[in-house]
C-alpha atoms as a PDB file:
ATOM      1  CA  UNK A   1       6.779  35.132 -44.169  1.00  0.00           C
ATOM      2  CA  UNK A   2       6.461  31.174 -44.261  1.00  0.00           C
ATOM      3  CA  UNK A   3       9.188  31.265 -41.229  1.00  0.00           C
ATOM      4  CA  UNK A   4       6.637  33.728 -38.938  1.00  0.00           C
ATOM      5  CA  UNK A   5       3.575  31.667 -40.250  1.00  0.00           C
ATOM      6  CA  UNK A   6       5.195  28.695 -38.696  1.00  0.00           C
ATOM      7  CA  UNK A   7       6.172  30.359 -35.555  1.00  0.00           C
ATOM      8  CA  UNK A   8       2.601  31.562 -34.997  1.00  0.00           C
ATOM      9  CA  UNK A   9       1.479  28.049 -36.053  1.00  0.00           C
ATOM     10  CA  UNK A  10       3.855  26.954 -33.217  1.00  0.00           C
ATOM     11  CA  UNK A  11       2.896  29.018 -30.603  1.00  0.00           C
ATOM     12  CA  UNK A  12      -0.503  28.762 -31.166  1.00  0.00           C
ATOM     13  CA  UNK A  13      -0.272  24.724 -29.967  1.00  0.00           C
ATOM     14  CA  UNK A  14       1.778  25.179 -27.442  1.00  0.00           C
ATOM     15  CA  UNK A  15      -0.795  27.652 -25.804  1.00  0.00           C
ATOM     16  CA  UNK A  16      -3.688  24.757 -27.122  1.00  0.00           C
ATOM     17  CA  UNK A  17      -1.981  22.538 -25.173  1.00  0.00           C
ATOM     18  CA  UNK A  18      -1.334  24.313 -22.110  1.00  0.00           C
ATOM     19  CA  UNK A  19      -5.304  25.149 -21.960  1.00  0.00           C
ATOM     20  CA  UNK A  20      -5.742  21.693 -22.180  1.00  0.00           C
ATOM     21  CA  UNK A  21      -2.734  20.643 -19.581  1.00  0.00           C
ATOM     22  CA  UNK A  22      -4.352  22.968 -17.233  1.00  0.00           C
ATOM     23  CA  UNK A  23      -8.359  21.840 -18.157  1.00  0.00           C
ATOM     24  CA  UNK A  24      -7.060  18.395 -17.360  1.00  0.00           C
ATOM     25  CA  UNK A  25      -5.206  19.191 -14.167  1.00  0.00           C
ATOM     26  CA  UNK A  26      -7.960  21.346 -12.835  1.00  0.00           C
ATOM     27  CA  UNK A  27     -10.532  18.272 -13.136  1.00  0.00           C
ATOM     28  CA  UNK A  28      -8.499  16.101 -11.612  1.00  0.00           C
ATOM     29  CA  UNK A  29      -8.006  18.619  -8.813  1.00  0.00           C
ATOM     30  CA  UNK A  30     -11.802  18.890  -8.356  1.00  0.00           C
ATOM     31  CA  UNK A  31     -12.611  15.110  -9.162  1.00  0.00           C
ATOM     32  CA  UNK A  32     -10.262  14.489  -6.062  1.00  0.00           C
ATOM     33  CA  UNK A  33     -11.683  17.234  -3.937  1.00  0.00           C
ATOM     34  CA  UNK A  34     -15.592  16.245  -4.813  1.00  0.00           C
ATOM     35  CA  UNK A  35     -14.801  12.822  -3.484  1.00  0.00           C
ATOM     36  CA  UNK A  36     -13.056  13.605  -0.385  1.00  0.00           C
ATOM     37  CA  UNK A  37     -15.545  16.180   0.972  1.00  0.00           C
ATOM     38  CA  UNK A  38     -18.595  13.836  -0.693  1.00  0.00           C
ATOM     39  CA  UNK A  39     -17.404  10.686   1.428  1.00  0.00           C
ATOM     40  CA  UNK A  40     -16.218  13.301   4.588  1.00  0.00           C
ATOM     41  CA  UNK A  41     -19.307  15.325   4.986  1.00  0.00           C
ATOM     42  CA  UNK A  42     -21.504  12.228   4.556  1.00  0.00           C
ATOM     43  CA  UNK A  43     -19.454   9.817   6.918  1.00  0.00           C
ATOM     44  CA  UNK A  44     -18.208  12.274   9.680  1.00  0.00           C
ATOM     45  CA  UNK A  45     -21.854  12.828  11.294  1.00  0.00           C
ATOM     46  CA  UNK A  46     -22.207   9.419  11.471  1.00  0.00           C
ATOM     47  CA  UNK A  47     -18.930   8.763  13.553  1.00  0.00           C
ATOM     48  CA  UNK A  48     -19.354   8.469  17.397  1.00  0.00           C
ATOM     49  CA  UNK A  49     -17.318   7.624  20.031  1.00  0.00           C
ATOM     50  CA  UNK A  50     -19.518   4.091  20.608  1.00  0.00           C
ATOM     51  CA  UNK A  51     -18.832   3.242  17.092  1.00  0.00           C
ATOM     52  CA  UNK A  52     -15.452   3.203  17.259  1.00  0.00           C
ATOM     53  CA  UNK A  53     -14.624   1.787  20.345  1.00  0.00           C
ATOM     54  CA  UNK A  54     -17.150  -0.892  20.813  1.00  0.00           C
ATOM     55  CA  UNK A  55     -17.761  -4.187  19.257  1.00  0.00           C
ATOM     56  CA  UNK A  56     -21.439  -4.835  17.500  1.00  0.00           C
ATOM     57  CA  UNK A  57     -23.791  -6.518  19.683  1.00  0.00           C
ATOM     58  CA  UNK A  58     -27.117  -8.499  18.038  1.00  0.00           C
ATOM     59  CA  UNK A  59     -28.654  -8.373  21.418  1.00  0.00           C
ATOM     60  CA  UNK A  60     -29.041  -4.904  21.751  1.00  0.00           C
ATOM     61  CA  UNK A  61     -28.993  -4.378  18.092  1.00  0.00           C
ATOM     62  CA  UNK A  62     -25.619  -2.360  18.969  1.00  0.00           C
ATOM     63  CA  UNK A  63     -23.016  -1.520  16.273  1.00  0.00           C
ATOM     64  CA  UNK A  64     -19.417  -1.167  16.841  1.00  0.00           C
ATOM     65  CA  UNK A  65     -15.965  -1.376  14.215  1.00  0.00           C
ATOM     66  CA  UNK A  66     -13.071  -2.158  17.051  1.00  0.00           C
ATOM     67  CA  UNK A  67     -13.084  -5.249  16.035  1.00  0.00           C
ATOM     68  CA  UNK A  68     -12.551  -4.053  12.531  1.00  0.00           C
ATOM     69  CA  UNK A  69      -9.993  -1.293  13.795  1.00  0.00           C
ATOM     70  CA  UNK A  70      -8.155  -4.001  15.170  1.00  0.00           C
ATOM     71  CA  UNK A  71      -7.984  -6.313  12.681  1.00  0.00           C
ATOM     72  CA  UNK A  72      -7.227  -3.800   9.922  1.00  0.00           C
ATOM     73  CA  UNK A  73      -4.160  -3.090  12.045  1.00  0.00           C
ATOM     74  CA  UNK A  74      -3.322  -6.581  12.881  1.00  0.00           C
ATOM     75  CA  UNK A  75      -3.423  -6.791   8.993  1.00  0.00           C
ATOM     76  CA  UNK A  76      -1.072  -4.328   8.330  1.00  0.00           C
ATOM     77  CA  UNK A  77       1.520  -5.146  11.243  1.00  0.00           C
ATOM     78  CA  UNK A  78       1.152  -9.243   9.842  1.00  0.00           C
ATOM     79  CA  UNK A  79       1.813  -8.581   6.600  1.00  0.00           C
ATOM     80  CA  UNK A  80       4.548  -5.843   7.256  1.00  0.00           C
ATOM     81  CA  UNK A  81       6.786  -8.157   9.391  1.00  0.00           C
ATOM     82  CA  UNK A  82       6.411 -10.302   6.037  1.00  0.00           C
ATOM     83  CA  UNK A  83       6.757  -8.537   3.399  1.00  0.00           C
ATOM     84  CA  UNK A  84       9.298  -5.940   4.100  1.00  0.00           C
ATOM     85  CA  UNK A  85      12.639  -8.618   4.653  1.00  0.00           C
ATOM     86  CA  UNK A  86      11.555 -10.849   1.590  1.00  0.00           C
ATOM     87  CA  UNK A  87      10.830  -7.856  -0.307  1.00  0.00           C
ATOM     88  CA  UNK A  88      13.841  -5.754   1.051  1.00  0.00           C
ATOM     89  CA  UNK A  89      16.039  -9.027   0.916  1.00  0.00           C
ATOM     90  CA  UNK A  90      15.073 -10.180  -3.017  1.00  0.00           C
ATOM     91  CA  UNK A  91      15.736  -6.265  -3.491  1.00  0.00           C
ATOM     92  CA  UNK A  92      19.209  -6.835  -2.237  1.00  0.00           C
ATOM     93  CA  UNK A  93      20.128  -9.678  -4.329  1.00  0.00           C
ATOM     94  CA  UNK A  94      19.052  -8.671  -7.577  1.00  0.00           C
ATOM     95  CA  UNK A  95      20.944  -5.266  -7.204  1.00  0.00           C
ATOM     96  CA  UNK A  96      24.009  -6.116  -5.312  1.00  0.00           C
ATOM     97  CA  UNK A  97      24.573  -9.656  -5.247  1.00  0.00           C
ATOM     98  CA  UNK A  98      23.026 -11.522  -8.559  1.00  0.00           C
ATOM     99  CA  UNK A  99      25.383 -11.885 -11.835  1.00  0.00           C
ATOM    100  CA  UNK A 100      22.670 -13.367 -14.589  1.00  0.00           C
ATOM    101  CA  UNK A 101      21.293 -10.285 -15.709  1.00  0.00           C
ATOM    102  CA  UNK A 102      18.740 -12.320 -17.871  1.00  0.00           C
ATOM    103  CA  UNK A 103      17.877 -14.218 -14.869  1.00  0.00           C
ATOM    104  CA  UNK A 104      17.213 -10.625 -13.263  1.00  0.00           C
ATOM    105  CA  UNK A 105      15.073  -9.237 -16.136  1.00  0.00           C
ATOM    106  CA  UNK A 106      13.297 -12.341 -15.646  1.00  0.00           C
ATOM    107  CA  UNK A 107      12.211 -11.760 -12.197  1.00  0.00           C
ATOM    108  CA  UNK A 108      11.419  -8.030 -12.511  1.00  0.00           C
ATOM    109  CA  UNK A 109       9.310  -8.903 -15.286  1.00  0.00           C
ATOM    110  CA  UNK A 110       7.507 -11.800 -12.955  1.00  0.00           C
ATOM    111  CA  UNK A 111       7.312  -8.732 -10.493  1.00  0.00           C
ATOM    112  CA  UNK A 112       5.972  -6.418 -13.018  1.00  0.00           C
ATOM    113  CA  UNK A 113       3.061  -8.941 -14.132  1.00  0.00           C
ATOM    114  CA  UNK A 114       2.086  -9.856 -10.172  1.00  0.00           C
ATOM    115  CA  UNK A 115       1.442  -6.024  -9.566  1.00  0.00           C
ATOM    116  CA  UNK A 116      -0.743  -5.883 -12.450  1.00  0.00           C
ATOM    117  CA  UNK A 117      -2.904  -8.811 -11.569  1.00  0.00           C
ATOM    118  CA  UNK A 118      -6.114  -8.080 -10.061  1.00  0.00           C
ATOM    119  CA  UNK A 119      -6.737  -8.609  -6.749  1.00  0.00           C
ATOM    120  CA  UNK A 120      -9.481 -10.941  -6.663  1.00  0.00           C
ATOM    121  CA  UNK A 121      -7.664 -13.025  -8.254  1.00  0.00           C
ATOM    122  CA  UNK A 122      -4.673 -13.240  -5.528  1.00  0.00           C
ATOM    123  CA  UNK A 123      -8.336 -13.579  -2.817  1.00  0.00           C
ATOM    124  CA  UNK A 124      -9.413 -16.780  -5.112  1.00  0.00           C
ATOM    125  CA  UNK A 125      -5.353 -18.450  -4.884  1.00  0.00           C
ATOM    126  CA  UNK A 126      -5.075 -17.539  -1.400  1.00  0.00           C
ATOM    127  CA  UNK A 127      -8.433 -19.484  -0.862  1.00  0.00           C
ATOM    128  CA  UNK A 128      -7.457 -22.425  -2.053  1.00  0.00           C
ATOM    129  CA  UNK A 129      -3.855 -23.046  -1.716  1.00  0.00           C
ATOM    130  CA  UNK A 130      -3.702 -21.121   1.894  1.00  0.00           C
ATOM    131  CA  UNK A 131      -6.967 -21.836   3.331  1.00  0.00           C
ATOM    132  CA  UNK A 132      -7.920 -25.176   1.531  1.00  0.00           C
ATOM    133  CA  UNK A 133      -4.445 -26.625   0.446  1.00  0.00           C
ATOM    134  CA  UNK A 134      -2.282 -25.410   4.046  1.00  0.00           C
ATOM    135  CA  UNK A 135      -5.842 -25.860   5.891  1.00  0.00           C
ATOM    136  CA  UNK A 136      -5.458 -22.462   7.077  1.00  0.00           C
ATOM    137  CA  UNK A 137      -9.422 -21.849   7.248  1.00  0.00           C
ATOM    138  CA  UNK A 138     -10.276 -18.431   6.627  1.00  0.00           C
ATOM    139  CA  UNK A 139      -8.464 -16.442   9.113  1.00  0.00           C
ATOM    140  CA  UNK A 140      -6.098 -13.123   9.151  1.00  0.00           C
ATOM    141  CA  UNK A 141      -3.432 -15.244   8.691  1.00  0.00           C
ATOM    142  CA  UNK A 142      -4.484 -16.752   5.366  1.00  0.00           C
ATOM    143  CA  UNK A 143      -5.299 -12.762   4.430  1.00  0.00           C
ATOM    144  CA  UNK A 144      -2.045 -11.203   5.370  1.00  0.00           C
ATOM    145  CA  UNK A 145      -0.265 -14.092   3.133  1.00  0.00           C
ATOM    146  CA  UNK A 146      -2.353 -13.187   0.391  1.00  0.00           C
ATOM    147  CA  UNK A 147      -1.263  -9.403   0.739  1.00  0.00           C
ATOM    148  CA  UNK A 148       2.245 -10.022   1.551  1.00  0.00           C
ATOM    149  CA  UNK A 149       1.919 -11.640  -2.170  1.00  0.00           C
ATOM    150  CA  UNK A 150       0.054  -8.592  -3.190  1.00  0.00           C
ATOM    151  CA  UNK A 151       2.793  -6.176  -2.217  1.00  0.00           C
ATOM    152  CA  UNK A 152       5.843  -8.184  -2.227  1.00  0.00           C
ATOM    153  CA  UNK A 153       6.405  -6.446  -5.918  1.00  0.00           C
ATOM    154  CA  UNK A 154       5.627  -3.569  -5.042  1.00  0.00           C
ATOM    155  CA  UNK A 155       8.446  -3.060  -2.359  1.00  0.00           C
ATOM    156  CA  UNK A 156      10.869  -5.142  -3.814  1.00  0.00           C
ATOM    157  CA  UNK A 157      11.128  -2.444  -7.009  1.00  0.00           C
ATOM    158  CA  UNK A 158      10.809   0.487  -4.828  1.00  0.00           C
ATOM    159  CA  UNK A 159      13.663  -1.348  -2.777  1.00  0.00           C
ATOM    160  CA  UNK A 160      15.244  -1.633  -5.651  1.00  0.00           C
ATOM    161  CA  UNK A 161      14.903   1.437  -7.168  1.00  0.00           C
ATOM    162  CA  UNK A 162      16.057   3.143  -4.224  1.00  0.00           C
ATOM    163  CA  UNK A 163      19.666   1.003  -4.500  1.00  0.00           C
ATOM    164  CA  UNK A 164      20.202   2.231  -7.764  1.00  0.00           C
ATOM    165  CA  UNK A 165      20.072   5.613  -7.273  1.00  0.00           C
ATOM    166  CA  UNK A 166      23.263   5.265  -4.914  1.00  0.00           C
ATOM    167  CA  UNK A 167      26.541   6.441  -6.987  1.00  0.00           C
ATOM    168  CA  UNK A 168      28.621   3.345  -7.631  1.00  0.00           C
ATOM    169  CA  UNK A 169      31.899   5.801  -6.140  1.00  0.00           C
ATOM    170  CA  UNK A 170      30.247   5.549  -2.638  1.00  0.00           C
ATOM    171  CA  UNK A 171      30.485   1.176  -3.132  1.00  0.00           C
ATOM    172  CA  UNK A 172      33.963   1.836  -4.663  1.00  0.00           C
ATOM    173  CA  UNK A 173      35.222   4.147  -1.737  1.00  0.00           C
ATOM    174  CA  UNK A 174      33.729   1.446   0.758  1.00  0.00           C
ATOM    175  CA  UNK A 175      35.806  -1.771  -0.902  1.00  0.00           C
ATOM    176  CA  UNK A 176      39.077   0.258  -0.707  1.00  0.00           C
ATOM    177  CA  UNK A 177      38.763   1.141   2.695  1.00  0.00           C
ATOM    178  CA  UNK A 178      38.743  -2.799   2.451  1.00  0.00           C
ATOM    179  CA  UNK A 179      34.807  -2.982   3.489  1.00  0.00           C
ATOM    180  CA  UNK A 180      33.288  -6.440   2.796  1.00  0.00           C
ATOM    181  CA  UNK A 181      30.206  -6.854   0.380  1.00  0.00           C
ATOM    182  CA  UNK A 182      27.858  -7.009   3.531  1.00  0.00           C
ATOM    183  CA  UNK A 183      29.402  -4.645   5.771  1.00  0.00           C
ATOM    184  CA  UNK A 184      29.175  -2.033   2.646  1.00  0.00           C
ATOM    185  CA  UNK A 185      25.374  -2.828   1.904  1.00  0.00           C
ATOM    186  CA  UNK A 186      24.685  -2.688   5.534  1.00  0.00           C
ATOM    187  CA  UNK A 187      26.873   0.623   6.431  1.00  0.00           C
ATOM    188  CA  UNK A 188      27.022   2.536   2.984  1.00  0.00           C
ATOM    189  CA  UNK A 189      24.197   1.378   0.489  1.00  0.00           C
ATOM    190  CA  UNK A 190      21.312   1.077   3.072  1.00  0.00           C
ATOM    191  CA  UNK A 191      21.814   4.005   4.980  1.00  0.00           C
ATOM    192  CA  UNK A 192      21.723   5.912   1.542  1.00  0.00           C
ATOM    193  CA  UNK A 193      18.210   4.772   0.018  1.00  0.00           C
ATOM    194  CA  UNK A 194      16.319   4.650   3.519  1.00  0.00           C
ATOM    195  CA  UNK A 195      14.226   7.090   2.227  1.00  0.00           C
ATOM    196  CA  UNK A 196      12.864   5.442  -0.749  1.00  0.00           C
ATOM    197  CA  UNK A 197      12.231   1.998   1.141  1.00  0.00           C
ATOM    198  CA  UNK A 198      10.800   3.562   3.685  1.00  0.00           C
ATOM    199  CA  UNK A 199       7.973   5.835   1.399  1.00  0.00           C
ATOM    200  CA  UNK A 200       7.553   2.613  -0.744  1.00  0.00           C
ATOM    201  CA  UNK A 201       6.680   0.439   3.034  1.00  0.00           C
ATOM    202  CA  UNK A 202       4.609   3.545   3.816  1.00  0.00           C
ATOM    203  CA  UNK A 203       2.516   3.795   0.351  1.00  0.00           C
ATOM    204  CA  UNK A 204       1.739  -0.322   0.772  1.00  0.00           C
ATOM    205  CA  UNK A 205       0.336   0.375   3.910  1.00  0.00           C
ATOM    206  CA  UNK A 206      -2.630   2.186   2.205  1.00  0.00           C
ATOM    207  CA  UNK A 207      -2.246  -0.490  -0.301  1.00  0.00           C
ATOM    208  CA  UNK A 208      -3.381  -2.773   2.604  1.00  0.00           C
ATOM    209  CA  UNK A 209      -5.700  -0.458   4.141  1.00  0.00           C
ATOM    210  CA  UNK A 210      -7.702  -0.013   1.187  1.00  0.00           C
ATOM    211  CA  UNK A 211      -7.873  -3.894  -0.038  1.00  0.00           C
ATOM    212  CA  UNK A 212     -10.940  -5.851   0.181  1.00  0.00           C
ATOM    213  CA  UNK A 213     -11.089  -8.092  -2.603  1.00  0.00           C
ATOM    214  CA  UNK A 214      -8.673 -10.298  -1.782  1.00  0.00           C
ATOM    215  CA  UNK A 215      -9.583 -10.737   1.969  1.00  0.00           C
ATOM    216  CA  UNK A 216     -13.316 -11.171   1.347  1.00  0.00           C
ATOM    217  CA  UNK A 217     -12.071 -14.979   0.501  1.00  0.00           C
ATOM    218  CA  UNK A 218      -9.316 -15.446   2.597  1.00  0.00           C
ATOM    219  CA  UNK A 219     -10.118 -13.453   6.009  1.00  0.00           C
ATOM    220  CA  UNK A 220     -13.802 -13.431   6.508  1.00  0.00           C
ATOM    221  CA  UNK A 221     -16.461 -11.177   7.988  1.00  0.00           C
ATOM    222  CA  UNK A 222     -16.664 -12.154  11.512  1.00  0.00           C
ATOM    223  CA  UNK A 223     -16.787  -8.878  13.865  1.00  0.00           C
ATOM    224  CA  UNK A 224     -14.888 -10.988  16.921  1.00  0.00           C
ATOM    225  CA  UNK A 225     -12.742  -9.084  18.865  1.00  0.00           C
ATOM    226  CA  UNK A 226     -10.137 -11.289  19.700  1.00  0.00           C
ATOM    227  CA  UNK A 227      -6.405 -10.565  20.843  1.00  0.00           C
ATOM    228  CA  UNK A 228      -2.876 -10.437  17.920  1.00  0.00           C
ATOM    229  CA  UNK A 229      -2.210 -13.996  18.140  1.00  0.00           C
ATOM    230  CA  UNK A 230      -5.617 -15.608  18.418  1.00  0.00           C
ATOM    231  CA  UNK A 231      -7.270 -12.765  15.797  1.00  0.00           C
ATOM    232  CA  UNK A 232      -4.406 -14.399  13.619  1.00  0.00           C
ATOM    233  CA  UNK A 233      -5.889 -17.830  13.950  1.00  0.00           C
ATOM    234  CA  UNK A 234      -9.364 -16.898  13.150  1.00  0.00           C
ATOM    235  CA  UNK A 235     -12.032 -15.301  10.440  1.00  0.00           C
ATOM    236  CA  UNK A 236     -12.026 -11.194  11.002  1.00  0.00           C
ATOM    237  CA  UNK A 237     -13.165  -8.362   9.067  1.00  0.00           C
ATOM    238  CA  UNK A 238     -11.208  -5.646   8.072  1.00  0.00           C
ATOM    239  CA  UNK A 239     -12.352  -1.925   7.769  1.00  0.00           C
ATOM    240  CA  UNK A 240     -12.859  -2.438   3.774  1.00  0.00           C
ATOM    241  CA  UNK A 241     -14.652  -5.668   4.232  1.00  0.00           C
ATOM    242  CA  UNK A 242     -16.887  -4.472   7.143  1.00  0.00           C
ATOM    243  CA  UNK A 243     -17.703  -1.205   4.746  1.00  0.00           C
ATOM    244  CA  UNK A 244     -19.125  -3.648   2.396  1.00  0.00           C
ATOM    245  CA  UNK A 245     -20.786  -5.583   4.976  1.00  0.00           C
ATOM    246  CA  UNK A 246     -22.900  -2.600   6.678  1.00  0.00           C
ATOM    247  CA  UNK A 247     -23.444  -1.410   2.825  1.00  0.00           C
ATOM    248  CA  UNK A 248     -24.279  -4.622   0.930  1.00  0.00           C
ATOM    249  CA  UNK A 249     -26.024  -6.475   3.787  1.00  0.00           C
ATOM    250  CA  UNK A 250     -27.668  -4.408   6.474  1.00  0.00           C
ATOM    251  CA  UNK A 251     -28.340  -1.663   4.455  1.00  0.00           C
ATOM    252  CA  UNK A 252     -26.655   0.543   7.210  1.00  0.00           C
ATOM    253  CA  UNK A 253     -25.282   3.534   4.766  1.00  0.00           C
ATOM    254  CA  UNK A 254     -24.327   5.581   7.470  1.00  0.00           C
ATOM    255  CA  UNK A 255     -22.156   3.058   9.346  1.00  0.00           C
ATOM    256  CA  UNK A 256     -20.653   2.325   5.706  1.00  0.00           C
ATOM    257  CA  UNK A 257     -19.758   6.282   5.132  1.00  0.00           C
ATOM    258  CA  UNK A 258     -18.339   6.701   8.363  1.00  0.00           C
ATOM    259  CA  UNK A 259     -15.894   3.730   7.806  1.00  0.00           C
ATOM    260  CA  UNK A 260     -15.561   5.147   4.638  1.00  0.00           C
ATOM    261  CA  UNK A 261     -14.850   8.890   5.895  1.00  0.00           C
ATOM    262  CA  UNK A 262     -11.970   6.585   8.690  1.00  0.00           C
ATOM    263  CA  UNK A 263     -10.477   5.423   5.371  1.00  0.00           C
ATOM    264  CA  UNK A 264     -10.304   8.110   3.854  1.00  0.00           C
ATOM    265  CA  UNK A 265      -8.583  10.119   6.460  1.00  0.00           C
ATOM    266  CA  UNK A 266      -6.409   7.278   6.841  1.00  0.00           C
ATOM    267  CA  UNK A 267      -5.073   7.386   3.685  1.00  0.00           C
ATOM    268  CA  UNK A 268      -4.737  10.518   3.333  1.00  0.00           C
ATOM    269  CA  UNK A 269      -2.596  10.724   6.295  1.00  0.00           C
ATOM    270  CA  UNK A 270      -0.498   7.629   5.085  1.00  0.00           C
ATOM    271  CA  UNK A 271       0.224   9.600   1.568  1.00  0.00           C
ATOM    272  CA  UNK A 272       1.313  12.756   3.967  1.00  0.00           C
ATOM    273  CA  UNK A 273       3.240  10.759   6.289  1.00  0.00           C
ATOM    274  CA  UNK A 274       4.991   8.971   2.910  1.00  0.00           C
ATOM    275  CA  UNK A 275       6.008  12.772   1.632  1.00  0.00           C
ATOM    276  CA  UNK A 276       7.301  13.830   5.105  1.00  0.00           C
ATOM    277  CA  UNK A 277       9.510  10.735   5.438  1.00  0.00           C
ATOM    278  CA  UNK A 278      11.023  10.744   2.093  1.00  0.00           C
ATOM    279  CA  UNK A 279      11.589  14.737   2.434  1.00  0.00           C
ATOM    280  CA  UNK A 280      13.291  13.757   5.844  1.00  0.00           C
ATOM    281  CA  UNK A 281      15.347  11.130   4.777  1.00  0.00           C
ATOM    282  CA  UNK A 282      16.741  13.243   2.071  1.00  0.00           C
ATOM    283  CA  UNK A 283      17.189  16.666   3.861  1.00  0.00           C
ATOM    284  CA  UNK A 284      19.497  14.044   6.407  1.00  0.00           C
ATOM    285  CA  UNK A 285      21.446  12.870   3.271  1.00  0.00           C
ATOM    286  CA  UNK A 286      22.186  16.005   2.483  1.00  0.00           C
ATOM    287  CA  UNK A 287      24.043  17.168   5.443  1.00  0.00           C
END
């Protein structure tokens, strides 16, 4: 009797807690889905062709986000060329190469703590040691070092992640074909763990995409439209920063939800890009 009162006792939380597993996951569901089509049906009317492929104009009272299109990607492409060696390359060395594991604990921790500082804070650093101290000004530049910063955590532990999850045998089989330590990272290990380097490069793309804080100090708000090198050089708004800009101070909500509605597409076509990648990579290992 005390056995089955148990069992009922038993069964009756586990079904509590599946109400409240699915309760939980349905909200989230529709928390996600109220935002996307809030921000889409509110910013897609407002996107034309002359928005997007013109710069603003105070003459004619004209507004255009190229120049924000093309420093968002100027961004991204900066800070990529960056961030993916040193990251990929401290990723490397701690896995492969480094014999102190203290001194390894030690910098994963470091990494740890710099991805769970906020971002304003890297924006006020990056002011004043890369514009002030290196006399960068505010330009891209001095932005895409701050995010290179920013990320370099995150894809050195997704780097490294990725190398662990390669068997030890395939290293082992590599040596006694009488591989060297390089030539079996670069022709074994790599090769094996593209996939996870390549959805952890992906995923801090939108991490770059979507960041604002930090580049409101360090890359400006000018709507120039300049080329790669000399946009590098000088003050330029990204998409994020000209969203607040249009918001905050022109009051133009309807320019703001259409760079909005960009962003959000954009993202949501980096996360799908991320899954198709990693589900390529690893139908290829397979074989």
């Amino acid at each position: 009797m005390a056995a089955t009162t148990i069992s009922r006792k038993r069964k009756g939380r586990i079904a509590a807690l599946r109400v409240l597993m699915a309760v939980s996951s349905a909200m989230t569901c529709a928390l996600v889905l109220f935002l996307v089509v809030y921000v889409l049906s509110k910013g897609l009317p407002h996107i034309t062709w002359e928005l997007i492929s013109t710069a603003p104009s105070y003459l004619t009272d004209r507004i255009g986000i190229l120049p924000d299109i093309l420093n968002t990607i100027y961004l991204i492409l900066a800070t990529l060329l960056l961030v993916i060696p040193l990251g990929a390359g401290a990723a490397i060395y701690l896995t492969e190469y480094a014999q102190n594991k203290r001194l390894v604990s030690v910098i994963e921790y470091a990494a740890e703590t710099l991805s769970g500082i906020p971002s304003i804070i890297y924006g006020l650093v990056g002011m004043l040691f890369f514009c002030q101290f290196l006399n960068m000004q505010t330009s891209l530049l001095a932005g895409a070092l701050t995010l290179v910063i920013m990320n370099l955590p995150t894809v050195m532990r997704t780097t490294q992640e990725s190398l662990k999850t390669v068997p030890q045998s395939y290293r082992e089989g590599a040596f006694g074909l009488g591989a060297g330590k390089w030539r079996v990272i670069r022709t074994v290990v790599l090769p094996s763990c593209i996939d996870g380097i390549v959805t952890g490069c992906i995923l801090s793309v939108g991490r770059i995409l979507g960041e604002s804080a930090a580049l409101l100090f360090t890359a400006g708000f000018a709507h120039s439209l300049n080329g790669f090198f000399d946009a590098l050089g000088n003050a330029g708004a990204s998409l994020t920063v000209a969203l607040y800009f249009y918001a905050k101070e022109q009051g133009e909500f309807g320019v703001a939800f259409a760079i909005a509605a960009i962003l959000m597409v954009l993202t949501l076509l980096i996360q799908l890009l991320a899954a198709l990648v990693g589900r390529y990579f690893k139908k290829r290992r397979s074989l």
